[in-house]
C-alpha atoms as a PDB file:
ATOM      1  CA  UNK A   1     137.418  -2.670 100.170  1.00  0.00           C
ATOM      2  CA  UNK A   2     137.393  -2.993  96.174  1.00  0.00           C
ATOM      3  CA  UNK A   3     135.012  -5.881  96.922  1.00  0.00           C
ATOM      4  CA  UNK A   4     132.441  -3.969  98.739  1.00  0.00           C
ATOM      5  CA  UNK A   5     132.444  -0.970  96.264  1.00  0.00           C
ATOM      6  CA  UNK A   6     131.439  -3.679  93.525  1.00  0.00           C
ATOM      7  CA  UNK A   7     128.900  -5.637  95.509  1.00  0.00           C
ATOM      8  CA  UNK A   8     127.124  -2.074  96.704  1.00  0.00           C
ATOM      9  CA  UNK A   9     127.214  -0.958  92.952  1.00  0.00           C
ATOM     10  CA  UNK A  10     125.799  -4.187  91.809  1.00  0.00           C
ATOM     11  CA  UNK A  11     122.569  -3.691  94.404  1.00  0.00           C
ATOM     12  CA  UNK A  12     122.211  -0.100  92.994  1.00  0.00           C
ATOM     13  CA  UNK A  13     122.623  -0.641  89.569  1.00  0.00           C
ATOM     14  CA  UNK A  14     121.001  -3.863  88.807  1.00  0.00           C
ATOM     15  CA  UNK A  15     117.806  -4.307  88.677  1.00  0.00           C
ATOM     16  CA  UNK A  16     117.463  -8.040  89.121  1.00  0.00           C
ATOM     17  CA  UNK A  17     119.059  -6.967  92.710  1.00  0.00           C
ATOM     18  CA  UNK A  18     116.946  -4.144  93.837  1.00  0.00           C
ATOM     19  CA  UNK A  19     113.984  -6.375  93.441  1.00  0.00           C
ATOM     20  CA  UNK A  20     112.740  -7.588  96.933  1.00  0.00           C
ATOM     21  CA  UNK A  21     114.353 -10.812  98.551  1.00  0.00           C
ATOM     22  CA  UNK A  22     111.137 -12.802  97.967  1.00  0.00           C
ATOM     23  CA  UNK A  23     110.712 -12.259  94.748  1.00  0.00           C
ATOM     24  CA  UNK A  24     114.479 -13.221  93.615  1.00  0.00           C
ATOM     25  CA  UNK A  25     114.386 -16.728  95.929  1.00  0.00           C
ATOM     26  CA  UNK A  26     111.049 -17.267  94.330  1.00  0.00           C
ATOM     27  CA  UNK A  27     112.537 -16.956  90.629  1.00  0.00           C
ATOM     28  CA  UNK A  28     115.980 -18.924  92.346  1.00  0.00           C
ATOM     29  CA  UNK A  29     113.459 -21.818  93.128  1.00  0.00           C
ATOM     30  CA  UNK A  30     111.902 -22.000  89.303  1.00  0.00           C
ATOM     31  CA  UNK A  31     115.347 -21.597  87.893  1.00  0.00           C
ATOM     32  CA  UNK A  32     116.521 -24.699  89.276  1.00  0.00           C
ATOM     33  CA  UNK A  33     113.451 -26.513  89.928  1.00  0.00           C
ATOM     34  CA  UNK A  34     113.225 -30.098  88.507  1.00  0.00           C
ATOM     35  CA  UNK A  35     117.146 -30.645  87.423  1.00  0.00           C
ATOM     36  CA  UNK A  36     119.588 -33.547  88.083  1.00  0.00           C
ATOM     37  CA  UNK A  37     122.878 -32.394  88.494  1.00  0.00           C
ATOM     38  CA  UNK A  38     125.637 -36.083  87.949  1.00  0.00           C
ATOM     39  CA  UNK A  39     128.557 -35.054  90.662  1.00  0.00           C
ATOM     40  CA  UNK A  40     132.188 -36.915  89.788  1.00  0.00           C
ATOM     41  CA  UNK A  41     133.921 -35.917  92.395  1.00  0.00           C
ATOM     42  CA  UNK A  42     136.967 -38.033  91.114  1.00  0.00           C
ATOM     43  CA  UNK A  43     136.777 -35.996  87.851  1.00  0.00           C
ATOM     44  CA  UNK A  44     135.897 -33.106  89.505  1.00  0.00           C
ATOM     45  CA  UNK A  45     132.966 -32.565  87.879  1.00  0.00           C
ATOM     46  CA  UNK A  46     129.098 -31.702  88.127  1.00  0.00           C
ATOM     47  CA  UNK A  47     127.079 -32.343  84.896  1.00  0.00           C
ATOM     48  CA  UNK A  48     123.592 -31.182  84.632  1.00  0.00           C
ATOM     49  CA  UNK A  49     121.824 -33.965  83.396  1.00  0.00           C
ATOM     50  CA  UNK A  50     118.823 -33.302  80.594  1.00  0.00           C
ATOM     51  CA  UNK A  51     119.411 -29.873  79.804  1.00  0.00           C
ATOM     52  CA  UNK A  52     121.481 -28.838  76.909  1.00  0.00           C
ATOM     53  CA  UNK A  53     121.650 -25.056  76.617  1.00  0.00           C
ATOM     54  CA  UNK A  54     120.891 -22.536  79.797  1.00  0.00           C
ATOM     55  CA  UNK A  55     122.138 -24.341  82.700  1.00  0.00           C
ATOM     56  CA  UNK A  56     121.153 -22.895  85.753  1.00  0.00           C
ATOM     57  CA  UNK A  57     124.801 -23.685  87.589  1.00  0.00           C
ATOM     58  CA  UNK A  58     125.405 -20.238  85.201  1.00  0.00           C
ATOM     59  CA  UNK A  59     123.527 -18.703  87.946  1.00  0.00           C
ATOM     60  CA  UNK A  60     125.387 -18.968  90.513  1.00  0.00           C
ATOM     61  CA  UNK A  61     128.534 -17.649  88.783  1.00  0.00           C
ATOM     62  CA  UNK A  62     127.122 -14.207  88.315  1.00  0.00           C
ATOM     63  CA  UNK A  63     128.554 -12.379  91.490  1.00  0.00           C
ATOM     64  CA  UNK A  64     128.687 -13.083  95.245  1.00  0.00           C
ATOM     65  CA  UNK A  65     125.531 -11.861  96.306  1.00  0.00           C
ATOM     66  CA  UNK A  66     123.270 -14.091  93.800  1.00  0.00           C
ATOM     67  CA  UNK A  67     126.164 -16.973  94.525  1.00  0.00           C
ATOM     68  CA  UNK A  68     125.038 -16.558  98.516  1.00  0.00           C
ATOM     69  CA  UNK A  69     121.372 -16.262  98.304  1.00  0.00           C
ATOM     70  CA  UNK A  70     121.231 -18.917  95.324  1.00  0.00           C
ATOM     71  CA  UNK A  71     122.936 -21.415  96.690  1.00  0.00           C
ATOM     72  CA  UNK A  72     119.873 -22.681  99.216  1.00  0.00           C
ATOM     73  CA  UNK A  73     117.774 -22.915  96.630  1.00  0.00           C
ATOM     74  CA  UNK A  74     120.098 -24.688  94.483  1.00  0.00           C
ATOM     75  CA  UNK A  75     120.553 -27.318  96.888  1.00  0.00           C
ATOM     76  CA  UNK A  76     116.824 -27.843  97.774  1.00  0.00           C
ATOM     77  CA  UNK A  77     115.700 -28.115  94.410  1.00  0.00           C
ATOM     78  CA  UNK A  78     118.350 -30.494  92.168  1.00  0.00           C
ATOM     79  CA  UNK A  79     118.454 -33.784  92.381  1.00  0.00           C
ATOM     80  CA  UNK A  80     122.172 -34.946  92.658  1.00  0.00           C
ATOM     81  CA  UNK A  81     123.057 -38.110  91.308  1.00  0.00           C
ATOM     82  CA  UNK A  82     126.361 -39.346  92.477  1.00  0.00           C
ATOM     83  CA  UNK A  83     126.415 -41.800  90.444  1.00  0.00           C
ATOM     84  CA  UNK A  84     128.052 -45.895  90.951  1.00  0.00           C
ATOM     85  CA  UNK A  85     130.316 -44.348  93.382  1.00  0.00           C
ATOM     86  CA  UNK A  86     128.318 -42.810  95.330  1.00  0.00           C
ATOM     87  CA  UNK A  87     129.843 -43.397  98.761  1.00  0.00           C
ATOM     88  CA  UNK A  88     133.056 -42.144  97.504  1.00  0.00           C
ATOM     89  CA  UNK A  89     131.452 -39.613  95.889  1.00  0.00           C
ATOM     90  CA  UNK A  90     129.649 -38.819  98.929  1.00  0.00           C
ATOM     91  CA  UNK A  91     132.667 -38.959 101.179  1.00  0.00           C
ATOM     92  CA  UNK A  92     134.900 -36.722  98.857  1.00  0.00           C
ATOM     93  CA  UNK A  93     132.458 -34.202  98.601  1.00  0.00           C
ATOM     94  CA  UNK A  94     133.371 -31.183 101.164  1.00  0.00           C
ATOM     95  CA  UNK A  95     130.174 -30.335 102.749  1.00  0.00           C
ATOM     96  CA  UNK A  96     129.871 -26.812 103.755  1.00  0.00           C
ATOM     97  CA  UNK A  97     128.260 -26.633 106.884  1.00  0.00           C
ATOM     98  CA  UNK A  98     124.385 -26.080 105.550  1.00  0.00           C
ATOM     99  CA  UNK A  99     125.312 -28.191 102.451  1.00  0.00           C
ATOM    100  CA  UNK A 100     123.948 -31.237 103.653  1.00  0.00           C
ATOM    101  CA  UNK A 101     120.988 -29.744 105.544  1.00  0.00           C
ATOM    102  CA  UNK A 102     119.982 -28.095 101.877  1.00  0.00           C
ATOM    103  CA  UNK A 103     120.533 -31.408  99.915  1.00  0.00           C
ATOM    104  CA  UNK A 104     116.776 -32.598  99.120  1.00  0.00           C
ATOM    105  CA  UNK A 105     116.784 -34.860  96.732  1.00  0.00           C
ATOM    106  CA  UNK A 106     118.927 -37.418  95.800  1.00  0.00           C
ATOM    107  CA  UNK A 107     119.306 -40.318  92.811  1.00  0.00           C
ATOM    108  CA  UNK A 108     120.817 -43.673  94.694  1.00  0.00           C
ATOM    109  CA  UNK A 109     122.478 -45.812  91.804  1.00  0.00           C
ATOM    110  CA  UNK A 110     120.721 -49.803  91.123  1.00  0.00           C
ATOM    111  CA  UNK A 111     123.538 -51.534  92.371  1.00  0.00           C
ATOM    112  CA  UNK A 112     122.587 -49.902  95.684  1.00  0.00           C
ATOM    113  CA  UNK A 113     119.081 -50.407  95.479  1.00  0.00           C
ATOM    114  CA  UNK A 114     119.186 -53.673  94.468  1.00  0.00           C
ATOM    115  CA  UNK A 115     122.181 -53.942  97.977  1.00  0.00           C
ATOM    116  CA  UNK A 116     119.501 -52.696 100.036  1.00  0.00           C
ATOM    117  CA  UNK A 117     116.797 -54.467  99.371  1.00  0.00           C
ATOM    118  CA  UNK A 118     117.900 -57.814  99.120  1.00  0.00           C
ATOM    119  CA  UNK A 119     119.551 -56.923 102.738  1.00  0.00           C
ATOM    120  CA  UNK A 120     117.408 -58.338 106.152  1.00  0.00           C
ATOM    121  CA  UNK A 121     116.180 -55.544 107.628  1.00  0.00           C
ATOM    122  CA  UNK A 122     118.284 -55.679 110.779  1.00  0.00           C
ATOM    123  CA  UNK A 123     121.774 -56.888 108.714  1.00  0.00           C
ATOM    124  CA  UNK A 124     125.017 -55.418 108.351  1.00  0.00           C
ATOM    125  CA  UNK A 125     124.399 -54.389 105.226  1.00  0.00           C
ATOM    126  CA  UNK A 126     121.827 -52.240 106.368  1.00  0.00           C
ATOM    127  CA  UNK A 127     123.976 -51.018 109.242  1.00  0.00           C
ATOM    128  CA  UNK A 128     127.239 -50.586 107.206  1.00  0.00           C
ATOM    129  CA  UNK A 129     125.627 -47.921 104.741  1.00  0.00           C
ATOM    130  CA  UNK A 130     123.853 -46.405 107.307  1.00  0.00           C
ATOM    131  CA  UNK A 131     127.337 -45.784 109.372  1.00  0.00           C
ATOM    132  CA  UNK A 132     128.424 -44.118 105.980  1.00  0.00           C
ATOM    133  CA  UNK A 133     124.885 -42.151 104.871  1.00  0.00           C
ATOM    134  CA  UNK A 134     125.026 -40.791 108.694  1.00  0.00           C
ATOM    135  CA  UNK A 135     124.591 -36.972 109.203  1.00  0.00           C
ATOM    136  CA  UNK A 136     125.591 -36.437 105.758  1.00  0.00           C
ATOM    137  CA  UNK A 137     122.411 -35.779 104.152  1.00  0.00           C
ATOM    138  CA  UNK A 138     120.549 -34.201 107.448  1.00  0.00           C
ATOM    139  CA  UNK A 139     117.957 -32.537 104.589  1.00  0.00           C
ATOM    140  CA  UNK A 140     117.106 -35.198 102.568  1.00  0.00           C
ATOM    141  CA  UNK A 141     113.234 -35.895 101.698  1.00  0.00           C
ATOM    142  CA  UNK A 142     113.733 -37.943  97.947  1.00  0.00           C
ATOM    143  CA  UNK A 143     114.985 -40.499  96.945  1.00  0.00           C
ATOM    144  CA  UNK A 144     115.029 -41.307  93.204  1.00  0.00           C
ATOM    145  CA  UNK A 145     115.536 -44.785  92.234  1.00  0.00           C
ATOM    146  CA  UNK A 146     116.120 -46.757  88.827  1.00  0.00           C
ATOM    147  CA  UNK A 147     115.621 -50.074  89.352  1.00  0.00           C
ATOM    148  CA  UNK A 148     114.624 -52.825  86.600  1.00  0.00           C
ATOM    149  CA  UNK A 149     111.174 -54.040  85.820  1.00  0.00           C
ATOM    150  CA  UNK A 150     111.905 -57.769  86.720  1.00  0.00           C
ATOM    151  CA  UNK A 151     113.449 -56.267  90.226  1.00  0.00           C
ATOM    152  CA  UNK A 152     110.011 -53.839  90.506  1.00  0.00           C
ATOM    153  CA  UNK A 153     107.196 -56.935  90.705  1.00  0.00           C
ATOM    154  CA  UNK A 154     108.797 -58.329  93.632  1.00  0.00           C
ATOM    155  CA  UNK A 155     109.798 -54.899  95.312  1.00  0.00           C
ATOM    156  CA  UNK A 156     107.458 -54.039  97.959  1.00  0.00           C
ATOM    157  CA  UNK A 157     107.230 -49.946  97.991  1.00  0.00           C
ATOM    158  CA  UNK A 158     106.644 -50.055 102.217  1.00  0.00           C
ATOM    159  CA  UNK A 159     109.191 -52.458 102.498  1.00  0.00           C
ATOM    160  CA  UNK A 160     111.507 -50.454 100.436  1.00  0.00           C
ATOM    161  CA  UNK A 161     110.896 -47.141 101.827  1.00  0.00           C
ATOM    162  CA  UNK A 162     111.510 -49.168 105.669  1.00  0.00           C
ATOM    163  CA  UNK A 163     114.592 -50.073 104.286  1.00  0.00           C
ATOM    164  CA  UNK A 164     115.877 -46.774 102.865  1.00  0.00           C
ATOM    165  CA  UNK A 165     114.755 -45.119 105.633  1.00  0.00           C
ATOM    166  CA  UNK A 166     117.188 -46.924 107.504  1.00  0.00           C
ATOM    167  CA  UNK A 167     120.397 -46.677 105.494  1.00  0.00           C
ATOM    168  CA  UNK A 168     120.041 -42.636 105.202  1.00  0.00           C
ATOM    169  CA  UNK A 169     118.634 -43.057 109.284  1.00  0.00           C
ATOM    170  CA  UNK A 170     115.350 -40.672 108.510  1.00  0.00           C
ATOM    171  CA  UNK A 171     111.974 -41.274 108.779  1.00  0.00           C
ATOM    172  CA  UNK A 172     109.463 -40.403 106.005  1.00  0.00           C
ATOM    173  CA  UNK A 173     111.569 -40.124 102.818  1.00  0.00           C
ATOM    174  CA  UNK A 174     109.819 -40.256  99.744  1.00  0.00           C
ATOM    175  CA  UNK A 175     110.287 -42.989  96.913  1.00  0.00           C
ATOM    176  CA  UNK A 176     110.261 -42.367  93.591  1.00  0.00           C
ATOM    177  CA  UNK A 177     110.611 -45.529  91.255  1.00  0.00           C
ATOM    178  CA  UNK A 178     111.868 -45.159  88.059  1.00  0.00           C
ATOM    179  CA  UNK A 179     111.414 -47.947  85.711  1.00  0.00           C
ATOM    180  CA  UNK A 180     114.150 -49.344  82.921  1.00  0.00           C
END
C-alpha cells in the first residue's frame, strides 16, 4: 500500500513524470543511445564502457516507474559486450522474459570471430555455438566485431555475415567491423 502512495505521488509531483509517455521513451532512447555496457557476470558486474561521469544505468535506479518504462529502451539501445566469456556470460545471465527480445546489439569477442570464420560453413563449430546462441538473443540486429587488420584482408563481409547469421540462427544481422 506504502508503495502505491509513493509511486502515485511521484506521477503528481514530478514533472519529468507528468510529461506524456512519448516524450519520456523518446528522451529514454537519447539517454542511452550509442553506449557499450562490459557484463561480468562472474564478478557480477556491468561496466559502461567510454563514459566516465553520467552513466545512464543511474537512470534506471530512480524509482519503479522510470525502472519499468526504461528498461526497453535500455536494452534496445546498448551494446553489451560480454566479453572472452561470453557463452558463460551469456548462460549465467538470467533473462527476464522480454530481456532477450530487447537485446539489440551485441559486441562478440575476436577469439570468437576469428572461431567462426575459420569454421566450414556447415561444421560443428558452426552448429555447436549456434545450439548455445539459440533463442537467447531473439532481438538481436548488431553485431560488433574487433577483429585484426591481417584477419580483415582475407575476411569476406558476405561470407562473414552468412556465417554469423548462422551461429545466432537469424537472418539479416548487421556487421560492424572494427579494426585493431
Amino acid at each position: 500500500m506504502l508503495t502505491r502512495t509513493r509511486t502515485q505521488n511521484n506521477q503528481l509531483l514530478s514533472p519529468f513524470l507528468r510529461l506524456p509517455a512519448e516524450i519520456r521513451n523518446f528522451i529514454y532512447d537519447c539517454v542511452f543511445a550509442d553506449d557499450t555496457i562490459r557484463v561480468d557476470m562472474f564478478t557480477r558486474s556491468a561496466k559502461l564502457l567510454a563514459r566516465q561521469h553520467n552513466s545512464p544505468l543511474a537512470l534506471l535506479q530512480t524509482c519503479r516507474q522510470i525502472r519499468h518504462e526504461a528498461r526497453h529502451s535500455f536494452y534496445a539501445n546498448v551494446t553489451f559486450d560480454f566479453g572472452a566469456n561470453i557463452l558463460d556470460n551469456m548462460y549465467m545471465m538470467k533473462f527476464e522474459r522480454d530481456t532477450g527480445s530487447s537485446i539489440r546489439s551485441i559486441r562478440i569477442p575476436t577469439w570468437l570471430v576469428m572461431r567462426i570464420f575459420g569454421a566450414a560453413p556447415n561444421s560443428v563449430i558452426i552448429e555447436h555455438y549456434r545450439n548455445d546462441f539459440q533463442g537467447k538473443l531473439v532481438g538481436l540486429e548488431n553485431i560488433h566485431a574487433t577483429i585484426p587488420e591481417a584477419l580483415a584482408k582475407r575476411l569476406k563481409k558476405d561470407e562473414f555475415e552468412s556465417l554469423t547469421s548462422r551461429v545466432f540462427g537469424k537472418e539479416g544481422l548487421r556487421l560492424h567491423i572494427h579494426l585493431v
